[in-house]
PDB file of N, CA and C in Angstrom:
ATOM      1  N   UNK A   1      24.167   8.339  32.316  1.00  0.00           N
ATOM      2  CA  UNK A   1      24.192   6.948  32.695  1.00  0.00           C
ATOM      3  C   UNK A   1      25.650   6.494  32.734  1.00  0.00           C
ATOM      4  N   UNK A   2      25.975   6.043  33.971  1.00  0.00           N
ATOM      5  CA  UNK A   2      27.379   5.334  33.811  1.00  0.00           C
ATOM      6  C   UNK A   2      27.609   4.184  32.661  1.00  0.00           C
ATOM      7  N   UNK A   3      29.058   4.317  32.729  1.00  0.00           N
ATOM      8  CA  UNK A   3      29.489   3.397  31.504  1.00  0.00           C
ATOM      9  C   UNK A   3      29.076   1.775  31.562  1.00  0.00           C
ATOM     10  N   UNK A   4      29.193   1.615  32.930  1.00  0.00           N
ATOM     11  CA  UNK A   4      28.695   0.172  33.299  1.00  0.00           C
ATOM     12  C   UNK A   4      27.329   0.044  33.484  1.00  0.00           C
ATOM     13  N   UNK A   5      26.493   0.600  33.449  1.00  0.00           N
ATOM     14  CA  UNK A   5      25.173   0.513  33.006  1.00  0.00           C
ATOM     15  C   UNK A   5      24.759   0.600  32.067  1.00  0.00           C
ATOM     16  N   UNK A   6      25.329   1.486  31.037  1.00  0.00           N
ATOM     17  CA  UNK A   6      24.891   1.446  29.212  1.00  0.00           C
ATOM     18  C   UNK A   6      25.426  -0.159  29.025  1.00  0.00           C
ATOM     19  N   UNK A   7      26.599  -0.530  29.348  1.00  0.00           N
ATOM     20  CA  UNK A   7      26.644  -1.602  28.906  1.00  0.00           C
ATOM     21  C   UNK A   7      25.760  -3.021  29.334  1.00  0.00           C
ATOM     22  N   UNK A   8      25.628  -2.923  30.227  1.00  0.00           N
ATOM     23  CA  UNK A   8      24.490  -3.761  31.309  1.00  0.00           C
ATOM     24  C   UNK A   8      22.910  -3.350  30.048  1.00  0.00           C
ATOM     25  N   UNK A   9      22.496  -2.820  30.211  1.00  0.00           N
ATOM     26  CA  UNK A   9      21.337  -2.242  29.327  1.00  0.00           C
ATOM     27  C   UNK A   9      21.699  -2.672  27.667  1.00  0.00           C
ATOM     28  N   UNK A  10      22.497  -2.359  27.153  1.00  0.00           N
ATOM     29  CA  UNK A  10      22.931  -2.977  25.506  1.00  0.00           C
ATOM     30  C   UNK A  10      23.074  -4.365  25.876  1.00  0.00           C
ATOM     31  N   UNK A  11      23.908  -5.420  26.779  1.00  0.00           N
ATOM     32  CA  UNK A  11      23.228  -6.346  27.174  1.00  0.00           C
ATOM     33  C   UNK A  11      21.475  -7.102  26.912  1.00  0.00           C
ATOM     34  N   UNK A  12      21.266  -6.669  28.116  1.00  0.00           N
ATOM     35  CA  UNK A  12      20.100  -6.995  28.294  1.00  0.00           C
ATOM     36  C   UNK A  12      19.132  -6.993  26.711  1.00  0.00           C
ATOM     37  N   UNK A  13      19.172  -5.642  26.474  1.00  0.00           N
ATOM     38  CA  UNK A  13      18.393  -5.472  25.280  1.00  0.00           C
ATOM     39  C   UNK A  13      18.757  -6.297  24.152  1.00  0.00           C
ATOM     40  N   UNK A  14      20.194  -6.981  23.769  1.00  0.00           N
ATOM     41  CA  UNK A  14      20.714  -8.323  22.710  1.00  0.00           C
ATOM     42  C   UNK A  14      20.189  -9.259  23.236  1.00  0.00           C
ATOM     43  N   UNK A  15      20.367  -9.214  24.839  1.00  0.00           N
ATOM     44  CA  UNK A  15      19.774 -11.325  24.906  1.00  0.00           C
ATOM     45  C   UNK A  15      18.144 -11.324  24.669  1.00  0.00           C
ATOM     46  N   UNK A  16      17.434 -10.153  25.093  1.00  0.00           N
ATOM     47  CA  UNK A  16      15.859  -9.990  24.827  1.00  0.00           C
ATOM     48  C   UNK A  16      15.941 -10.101  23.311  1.00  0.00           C
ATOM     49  N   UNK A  17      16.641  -9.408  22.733  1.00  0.00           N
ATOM     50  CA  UNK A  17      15.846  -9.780  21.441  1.00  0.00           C
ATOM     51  C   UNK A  17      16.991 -11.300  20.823  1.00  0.00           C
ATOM     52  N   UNK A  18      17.291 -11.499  21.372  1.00  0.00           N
ATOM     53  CA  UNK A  18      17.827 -13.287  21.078  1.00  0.00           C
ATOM     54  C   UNK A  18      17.073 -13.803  21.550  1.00  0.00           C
ATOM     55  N   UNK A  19      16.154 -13.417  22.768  1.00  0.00           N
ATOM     56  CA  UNK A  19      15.374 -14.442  23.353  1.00  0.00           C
ATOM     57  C   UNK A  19      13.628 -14.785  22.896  1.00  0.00           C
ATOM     58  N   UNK A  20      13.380 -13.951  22.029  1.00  0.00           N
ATOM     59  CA  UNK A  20      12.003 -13.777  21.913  1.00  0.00           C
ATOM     60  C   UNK A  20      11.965 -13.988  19.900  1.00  0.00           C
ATOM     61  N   UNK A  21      10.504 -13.840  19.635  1.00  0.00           N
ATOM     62  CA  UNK A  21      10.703 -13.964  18.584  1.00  0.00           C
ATOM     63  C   UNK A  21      10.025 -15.879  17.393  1.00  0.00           C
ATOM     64  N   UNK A  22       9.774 -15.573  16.327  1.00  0.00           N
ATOM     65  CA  UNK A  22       9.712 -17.330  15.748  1.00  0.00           C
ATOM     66  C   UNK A  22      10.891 -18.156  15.559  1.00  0.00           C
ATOM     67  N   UNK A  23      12.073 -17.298  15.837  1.00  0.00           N
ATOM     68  CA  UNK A  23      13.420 -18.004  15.544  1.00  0.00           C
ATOM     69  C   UNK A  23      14.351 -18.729  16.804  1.00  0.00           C
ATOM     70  N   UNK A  24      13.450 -18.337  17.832  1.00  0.00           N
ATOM     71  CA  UNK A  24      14.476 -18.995  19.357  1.00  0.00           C
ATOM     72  C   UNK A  24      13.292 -21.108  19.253  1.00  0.00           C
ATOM     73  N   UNK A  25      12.475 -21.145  18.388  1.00  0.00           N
ATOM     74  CA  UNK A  25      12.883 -22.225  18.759  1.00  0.00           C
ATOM     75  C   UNK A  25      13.878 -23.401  18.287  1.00  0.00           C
ATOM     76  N   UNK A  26      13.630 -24.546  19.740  1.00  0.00           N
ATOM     77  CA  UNK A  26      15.053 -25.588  19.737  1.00  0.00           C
ATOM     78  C   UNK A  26      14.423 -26.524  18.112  1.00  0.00           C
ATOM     79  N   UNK A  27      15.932 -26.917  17.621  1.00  0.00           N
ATOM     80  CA  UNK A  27      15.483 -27.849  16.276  1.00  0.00           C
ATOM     81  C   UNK A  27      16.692 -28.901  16.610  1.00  0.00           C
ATOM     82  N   UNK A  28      16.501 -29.904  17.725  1.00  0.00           N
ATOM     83  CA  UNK A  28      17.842 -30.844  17.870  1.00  0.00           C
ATOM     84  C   UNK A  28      18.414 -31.556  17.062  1.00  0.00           C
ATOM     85  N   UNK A  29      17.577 -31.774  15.884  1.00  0.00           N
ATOM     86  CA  UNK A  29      17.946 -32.507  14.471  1.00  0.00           C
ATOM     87  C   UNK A  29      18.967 -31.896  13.230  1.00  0.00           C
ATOM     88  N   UNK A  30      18.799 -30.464  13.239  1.00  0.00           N
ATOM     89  CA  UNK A  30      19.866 -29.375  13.068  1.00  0.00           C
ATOM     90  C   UNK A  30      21.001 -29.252  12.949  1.00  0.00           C
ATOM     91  N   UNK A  31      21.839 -29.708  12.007  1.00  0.00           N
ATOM     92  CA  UNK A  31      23.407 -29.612  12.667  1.00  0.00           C
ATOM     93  C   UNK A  31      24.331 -28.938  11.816  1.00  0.00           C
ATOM     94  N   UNK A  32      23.745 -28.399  10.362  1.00  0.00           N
ATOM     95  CA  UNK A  32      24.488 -27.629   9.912  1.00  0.00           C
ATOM     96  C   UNK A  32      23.580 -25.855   8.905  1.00  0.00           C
ATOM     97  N   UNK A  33      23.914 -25.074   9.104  1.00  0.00           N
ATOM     98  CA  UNK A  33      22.801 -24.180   8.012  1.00  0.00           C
ATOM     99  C   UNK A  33      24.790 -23.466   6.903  1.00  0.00           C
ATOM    100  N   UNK A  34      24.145 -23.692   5.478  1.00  0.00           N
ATOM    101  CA  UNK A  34      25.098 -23.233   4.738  1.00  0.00           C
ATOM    102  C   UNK A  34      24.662 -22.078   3.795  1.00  0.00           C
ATOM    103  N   UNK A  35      24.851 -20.713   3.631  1.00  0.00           N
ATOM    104  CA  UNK A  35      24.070 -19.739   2.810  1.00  0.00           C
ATOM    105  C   UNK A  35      24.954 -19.759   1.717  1.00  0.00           C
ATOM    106  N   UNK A  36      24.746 -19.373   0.688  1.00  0.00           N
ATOM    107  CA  UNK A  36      25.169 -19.096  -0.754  1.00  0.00           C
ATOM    108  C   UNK A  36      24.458 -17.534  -1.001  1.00  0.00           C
ATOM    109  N   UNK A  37      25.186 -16.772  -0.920  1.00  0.00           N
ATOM    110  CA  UNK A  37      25.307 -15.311  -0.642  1.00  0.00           C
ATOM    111  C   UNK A  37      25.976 -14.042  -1.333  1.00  0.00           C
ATOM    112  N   UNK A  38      25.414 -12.760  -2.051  1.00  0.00           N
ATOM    113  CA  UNK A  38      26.232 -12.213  -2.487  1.00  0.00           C
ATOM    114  C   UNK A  38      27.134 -11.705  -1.631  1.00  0.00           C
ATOM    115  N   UNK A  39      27.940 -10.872  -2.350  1.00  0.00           N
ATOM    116  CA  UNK A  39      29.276 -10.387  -1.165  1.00  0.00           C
ATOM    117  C   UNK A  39      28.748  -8.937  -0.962  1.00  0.00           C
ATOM    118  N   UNK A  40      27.833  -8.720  -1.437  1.00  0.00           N
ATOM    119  CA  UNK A  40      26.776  -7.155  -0.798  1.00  0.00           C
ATOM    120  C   UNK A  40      25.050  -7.271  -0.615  1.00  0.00           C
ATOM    121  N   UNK A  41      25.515  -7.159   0.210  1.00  0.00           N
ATOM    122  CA  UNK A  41      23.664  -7.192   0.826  1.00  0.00           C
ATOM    123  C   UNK A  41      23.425  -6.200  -0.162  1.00  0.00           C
ATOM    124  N   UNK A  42      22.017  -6.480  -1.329  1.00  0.00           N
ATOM    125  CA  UNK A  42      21.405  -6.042  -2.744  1.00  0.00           C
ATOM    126  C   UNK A  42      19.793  -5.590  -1.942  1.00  0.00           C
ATOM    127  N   UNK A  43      19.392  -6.485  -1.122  1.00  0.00           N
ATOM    128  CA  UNK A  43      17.965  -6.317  -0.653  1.00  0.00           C
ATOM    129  C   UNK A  43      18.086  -6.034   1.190  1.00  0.00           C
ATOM    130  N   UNK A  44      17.058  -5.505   1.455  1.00  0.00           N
ATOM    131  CA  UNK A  44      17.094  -5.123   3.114  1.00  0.00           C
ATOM    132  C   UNK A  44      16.257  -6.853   3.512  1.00  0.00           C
ATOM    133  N   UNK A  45      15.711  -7.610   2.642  1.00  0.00           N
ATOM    134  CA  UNK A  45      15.254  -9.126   3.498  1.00  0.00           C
ATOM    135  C   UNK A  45      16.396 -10.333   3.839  1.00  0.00           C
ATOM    136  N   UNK A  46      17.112  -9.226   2.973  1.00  0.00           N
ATOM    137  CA  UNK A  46      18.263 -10.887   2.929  1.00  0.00           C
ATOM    138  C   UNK A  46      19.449 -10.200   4.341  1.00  0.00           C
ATOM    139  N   UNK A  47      19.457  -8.661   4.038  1.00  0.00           N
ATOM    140  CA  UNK A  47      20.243  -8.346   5.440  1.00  0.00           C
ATOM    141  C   UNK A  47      19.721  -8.819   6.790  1.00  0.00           C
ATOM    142  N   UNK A  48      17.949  -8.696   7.016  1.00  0.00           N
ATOM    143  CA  UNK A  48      17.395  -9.042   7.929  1.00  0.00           C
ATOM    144  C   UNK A  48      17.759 -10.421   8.324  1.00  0.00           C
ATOM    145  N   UNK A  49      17.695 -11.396   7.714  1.00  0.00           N
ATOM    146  CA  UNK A  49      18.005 -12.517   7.613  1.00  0.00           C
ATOM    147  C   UNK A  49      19.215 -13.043   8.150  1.00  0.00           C
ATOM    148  N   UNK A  50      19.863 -12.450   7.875  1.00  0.00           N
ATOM    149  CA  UNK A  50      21.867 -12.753   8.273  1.00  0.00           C
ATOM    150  C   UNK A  50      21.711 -12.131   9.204  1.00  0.00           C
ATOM    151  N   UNK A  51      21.227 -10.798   9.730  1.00  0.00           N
ATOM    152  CA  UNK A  51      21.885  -9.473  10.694  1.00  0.00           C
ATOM    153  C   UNK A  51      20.790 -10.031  12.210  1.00  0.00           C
ATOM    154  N   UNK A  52      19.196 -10.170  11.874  1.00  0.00           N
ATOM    155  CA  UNK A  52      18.044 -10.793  12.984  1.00  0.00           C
ATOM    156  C   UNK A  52      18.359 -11.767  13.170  1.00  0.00           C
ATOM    157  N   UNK A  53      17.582 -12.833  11.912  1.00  0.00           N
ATOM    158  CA  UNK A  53      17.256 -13.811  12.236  1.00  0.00           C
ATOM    159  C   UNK A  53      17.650 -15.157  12.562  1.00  0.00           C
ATOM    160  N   UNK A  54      19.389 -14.981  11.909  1.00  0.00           N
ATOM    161  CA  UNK A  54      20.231 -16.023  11.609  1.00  0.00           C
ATOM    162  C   UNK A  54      21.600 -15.913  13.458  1.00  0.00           C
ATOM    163  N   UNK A  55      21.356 -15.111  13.924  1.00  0.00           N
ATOM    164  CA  UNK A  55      21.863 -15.009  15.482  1.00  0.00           C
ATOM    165  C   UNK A  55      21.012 -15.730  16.345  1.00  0.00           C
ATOM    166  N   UNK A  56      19.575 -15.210  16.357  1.00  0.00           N
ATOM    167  CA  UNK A  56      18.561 -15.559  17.130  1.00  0.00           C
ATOM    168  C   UNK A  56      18.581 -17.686  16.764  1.00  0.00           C
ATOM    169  N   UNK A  57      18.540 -18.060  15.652  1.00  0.00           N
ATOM    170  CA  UNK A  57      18.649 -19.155  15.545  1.00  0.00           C
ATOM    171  C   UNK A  57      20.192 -20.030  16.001  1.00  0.00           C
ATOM    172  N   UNK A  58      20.888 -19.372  15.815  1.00  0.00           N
ATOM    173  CA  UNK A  58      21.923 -19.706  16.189  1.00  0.00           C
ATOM    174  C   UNK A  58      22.408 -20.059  18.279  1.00  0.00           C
ATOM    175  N   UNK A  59      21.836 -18.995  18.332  1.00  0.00           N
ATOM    176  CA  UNK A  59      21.356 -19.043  20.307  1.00  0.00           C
ATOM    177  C   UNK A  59      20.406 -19.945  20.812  1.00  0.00           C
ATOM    178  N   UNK A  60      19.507 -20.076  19.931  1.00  0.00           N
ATOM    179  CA  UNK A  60      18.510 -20.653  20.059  1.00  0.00           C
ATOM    180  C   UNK A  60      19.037 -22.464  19.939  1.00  0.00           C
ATOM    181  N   UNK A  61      19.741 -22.575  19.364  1.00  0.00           N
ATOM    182  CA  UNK A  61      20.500 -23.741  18.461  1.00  0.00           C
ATOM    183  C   UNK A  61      21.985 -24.049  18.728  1.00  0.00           C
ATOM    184  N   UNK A  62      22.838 -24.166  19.963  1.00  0.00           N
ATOM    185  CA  UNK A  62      24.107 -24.186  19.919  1.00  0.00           C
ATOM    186  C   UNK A  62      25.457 -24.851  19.135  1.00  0.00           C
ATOM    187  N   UNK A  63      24.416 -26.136  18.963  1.00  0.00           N
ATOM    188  CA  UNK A  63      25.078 -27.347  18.430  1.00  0.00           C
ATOM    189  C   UNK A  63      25.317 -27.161  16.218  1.00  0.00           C
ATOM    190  N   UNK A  64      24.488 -26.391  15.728  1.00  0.00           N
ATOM    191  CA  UNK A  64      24.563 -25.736  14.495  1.00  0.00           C
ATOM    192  C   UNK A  64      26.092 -24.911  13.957  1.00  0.00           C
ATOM    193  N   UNK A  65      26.500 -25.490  12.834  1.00  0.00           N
ATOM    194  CA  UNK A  65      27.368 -24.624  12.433  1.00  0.00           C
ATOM    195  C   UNK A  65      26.995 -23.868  10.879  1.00  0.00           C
ATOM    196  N   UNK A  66      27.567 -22.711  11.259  1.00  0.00           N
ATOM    197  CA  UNK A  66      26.850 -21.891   9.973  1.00  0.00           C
ATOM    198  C   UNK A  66      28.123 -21.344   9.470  1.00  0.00           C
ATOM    199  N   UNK A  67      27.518 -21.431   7.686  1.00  0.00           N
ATOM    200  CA  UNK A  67      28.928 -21.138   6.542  1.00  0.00           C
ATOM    201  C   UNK A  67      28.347 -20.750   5.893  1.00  0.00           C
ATOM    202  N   UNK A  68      28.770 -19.827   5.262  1.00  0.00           N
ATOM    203  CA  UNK A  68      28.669 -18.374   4.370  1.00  0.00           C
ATOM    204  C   UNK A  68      29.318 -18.348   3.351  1.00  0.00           C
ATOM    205  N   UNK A  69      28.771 -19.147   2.162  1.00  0.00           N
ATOM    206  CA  UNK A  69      29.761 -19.249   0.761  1.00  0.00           C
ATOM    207  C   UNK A  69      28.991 -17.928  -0.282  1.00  0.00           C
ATOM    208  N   UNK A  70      30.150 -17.208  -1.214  1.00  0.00           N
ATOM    209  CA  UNK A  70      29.977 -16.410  -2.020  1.00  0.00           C
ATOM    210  C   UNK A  70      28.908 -17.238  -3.407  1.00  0.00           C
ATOM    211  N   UNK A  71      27.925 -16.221  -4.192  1.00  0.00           N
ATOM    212  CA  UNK A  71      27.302 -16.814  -5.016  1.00  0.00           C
ATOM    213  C   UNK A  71      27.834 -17.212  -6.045  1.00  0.00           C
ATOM    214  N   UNK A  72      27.827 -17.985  -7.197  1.00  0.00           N
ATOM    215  CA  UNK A  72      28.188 -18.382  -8.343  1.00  0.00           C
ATOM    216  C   UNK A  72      27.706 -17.604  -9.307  1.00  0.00           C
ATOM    217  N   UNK A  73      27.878 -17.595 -10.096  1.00  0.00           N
ATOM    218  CA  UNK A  73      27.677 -16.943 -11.510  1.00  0.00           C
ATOM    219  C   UNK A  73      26.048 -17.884 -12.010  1.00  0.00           C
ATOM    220  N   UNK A  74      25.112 -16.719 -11.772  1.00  0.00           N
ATOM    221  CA  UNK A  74      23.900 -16.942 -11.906  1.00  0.00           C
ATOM    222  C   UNK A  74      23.136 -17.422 -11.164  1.00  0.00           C
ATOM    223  N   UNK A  75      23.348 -17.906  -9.855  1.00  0.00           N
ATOM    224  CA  UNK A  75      22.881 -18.642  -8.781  1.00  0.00           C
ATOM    225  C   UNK A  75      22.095 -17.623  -8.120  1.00  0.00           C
ATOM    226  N   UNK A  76      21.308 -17.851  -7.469  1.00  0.00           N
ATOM    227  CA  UNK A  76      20.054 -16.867  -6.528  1.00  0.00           C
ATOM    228  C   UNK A  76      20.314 -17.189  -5.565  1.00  0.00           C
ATOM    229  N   UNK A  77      20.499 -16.071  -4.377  1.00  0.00           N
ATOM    230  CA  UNK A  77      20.836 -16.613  -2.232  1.00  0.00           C
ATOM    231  C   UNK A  77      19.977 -17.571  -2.294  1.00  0.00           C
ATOM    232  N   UNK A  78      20.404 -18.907  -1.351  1.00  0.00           N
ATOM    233  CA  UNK A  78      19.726 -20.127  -0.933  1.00  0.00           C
ATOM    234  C   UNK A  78      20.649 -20.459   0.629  1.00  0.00           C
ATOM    235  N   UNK A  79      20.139 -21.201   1.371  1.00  0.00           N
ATOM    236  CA  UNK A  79      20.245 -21.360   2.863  1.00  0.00           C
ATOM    237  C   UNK A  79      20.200 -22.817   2.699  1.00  0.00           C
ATOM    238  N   UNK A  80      21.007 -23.671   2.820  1.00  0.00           N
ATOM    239  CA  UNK A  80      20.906 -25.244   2.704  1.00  0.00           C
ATOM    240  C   UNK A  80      21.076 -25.516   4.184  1.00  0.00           C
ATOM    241  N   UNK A  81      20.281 -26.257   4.437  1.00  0.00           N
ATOM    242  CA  UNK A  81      20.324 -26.684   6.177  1.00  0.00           C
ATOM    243  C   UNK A  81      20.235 -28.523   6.132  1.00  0.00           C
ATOM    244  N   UNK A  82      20.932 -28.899   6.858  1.00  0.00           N
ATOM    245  CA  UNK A  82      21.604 -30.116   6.629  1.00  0.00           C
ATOM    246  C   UNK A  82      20.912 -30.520   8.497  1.00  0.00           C
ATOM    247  N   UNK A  83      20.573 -31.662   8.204  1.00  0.00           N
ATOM    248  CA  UNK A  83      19.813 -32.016   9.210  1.00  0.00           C
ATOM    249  C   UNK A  83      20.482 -33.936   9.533  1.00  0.00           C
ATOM    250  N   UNK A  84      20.339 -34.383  11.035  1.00  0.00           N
ATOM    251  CA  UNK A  84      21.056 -35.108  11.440  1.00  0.00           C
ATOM    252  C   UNK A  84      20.404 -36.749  10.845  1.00  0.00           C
ATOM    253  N   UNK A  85      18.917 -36.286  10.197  1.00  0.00           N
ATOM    254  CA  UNK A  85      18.272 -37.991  10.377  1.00  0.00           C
ATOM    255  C   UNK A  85      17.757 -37.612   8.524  1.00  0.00           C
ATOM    256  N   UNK A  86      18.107 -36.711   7.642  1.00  0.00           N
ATOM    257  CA  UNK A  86      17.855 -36.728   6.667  1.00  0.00           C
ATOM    258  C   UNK A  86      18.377 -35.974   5.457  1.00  0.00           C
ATOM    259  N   UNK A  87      18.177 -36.142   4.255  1.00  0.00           N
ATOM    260  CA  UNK A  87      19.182 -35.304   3.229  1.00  0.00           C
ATOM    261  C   UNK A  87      18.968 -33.656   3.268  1.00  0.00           C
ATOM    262  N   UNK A  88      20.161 -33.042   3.136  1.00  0.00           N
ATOM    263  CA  UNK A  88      19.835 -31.645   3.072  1.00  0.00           C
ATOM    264  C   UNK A  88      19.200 -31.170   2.356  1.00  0.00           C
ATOM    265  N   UNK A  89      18.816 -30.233   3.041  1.00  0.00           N
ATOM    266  CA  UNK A  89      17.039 -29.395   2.213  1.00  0.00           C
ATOM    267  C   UNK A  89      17.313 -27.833   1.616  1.00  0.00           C
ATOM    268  N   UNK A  90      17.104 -27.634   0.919  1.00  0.00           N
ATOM    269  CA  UNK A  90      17.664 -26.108   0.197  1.00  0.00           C
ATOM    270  C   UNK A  90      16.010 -25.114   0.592  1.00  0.00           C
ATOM    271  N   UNK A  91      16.329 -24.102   0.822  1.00  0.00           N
ATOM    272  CA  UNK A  91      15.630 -22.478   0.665  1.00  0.00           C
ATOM    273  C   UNK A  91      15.763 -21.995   0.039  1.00  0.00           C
ATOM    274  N   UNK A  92      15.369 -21.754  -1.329  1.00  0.00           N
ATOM    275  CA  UNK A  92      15.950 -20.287  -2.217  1.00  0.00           C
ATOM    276  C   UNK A  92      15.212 -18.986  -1.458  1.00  0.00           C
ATOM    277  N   UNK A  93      16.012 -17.819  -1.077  1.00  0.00           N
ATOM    278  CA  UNK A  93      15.478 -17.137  -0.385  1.00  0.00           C
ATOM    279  C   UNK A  93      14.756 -15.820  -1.324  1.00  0.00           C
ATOM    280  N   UNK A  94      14.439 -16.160  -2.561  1.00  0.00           N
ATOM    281  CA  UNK A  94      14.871 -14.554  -3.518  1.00  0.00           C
ATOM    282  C   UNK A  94      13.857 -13.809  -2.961  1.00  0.00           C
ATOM    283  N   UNK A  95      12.483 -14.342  -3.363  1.00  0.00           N
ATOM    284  CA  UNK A  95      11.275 -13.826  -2.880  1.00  0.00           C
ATOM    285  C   UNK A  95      10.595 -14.203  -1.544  1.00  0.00           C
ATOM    286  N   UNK A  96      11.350 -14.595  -0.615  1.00  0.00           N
ATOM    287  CA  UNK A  96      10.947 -14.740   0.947  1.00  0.00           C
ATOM    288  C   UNK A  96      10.894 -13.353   1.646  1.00  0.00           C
ATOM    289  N   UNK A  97      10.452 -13.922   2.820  1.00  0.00           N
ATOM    290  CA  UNK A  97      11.323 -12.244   4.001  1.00  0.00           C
ATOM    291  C   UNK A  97      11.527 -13.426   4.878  1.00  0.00           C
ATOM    292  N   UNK A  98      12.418 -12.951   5.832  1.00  0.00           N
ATOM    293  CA  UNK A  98      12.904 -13.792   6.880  1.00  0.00           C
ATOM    294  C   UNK A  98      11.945 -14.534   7.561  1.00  0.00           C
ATOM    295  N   UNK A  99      10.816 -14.053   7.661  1.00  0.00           N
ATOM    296  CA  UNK A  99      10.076 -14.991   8.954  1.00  0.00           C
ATOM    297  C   UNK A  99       9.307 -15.937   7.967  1.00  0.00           C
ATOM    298  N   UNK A 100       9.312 -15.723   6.392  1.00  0.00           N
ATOM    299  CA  UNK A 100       8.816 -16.952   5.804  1.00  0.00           C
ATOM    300  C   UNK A 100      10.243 -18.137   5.769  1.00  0.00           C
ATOM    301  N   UNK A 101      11.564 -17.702   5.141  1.00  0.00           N
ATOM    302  CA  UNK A 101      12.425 -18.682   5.151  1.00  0.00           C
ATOM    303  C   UNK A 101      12.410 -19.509   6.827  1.00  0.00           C
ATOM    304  N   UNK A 102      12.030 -18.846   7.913  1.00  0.00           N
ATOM    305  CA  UNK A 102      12.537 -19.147   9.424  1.00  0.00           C
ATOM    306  C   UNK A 102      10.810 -20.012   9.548  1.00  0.00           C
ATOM    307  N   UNK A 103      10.010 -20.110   8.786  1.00  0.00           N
ATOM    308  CA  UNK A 103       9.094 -20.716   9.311  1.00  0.00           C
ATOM    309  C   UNK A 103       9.172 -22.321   8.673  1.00  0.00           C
ATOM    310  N   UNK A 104      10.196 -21.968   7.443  1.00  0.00           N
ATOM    311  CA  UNK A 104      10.126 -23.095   6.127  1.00  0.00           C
ATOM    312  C   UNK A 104      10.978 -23.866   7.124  1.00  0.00           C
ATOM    313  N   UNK A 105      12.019 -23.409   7.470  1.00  0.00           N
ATOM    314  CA  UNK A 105      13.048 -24.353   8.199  1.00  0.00           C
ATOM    315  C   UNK A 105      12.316 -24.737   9.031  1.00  0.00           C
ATOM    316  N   UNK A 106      11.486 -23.871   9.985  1.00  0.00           N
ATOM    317  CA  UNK A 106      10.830 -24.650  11.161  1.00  0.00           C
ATOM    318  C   UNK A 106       9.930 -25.419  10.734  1.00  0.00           C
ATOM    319  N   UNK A 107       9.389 -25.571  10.423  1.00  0.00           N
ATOM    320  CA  UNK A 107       9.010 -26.939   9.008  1.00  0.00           C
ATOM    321  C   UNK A 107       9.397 -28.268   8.871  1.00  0.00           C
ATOM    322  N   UNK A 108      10.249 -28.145   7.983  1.00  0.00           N
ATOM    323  CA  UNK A 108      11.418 -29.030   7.875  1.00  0.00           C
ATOM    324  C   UNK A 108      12.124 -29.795   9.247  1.00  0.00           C
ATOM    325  N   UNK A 109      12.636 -28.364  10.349  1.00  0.00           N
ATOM    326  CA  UNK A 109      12.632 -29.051  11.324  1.00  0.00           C
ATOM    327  C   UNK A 109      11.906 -30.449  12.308  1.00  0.00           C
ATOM    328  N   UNK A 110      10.547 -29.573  12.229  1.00  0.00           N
ATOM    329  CA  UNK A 110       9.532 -30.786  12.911  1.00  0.00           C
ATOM    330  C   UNK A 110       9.265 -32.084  12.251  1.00  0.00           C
ATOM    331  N   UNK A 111       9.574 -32.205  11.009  1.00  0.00           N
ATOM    332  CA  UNK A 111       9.707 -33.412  10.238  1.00  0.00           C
ATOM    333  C   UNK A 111      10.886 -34.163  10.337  1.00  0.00           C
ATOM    334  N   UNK A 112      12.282 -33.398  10.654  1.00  0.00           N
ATOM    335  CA  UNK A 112      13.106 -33.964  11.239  1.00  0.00           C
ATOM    336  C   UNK A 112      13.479 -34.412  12.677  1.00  0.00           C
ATOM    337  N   UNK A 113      12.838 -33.811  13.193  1.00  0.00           N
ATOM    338  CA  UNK A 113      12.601 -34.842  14.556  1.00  0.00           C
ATOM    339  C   UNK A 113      11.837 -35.617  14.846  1.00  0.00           C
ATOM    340  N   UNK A 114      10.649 -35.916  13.823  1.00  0.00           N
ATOM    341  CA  UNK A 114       9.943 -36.950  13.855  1.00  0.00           C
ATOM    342  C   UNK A 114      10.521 -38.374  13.128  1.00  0.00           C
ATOM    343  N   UNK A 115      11.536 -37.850  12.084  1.00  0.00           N
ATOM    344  CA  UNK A 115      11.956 -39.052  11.442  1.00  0.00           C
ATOM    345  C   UNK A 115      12.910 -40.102  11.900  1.00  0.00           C
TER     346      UNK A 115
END
């Protein structure tokens, strides 16, 4: 396969899986997601999370800015998502997998565009 077709194809195959999925939908109320994070991925749900699910939302979501703070001394990963019409809402992620934290936000979301 030419070089300009592998790349055309690795293409295609990133925006498909940006494009599909519970995480491409729009949340216009959305305007900030902040993780509190170790500095080594410890579990394969929390990599999924940062590496899947947290791109796909992000594409899905242009107007979102996302920050990645190191954990504190005793603190458990949490995802604080800061929304435009109400107080920010925390996730502790310990015992989630991604498509439960991505459903909680979508959650939260629809309550924030109703408010």
């Amino acid at each position: 396969m030419a070089r300009g077709a592998r790349h055309a194809a690795a293409l295609r195959a990133t925006l498909a899986t940006l494009e599909e999925g519970v995480a491409t939908r729009r949340m216009p109320a959305l305007s900030a997601l902040t993780f509190r994070m170790p500095r080594t991925f410890n579990d394969k749900r929390t990599w999924d999370l940062m590496r899947k699910q947290l791109p796909t939302i992000v594409y899905a979501n242009p107007q979102v800015s996302v920050d990645v703070a190191p954990l504190g001394e005793g603190e458990a990963p949490s995802m604080q998502a800061q929304f435009a019409n109400m107080p920010p809402r925390t996730i502790v992620l310990a015992e989630k997998t991604p498509t439960e934290v991505v459903q909680e936000l979508l959650t939260m979301g629809k309550f924030a565009g109703k408010a």
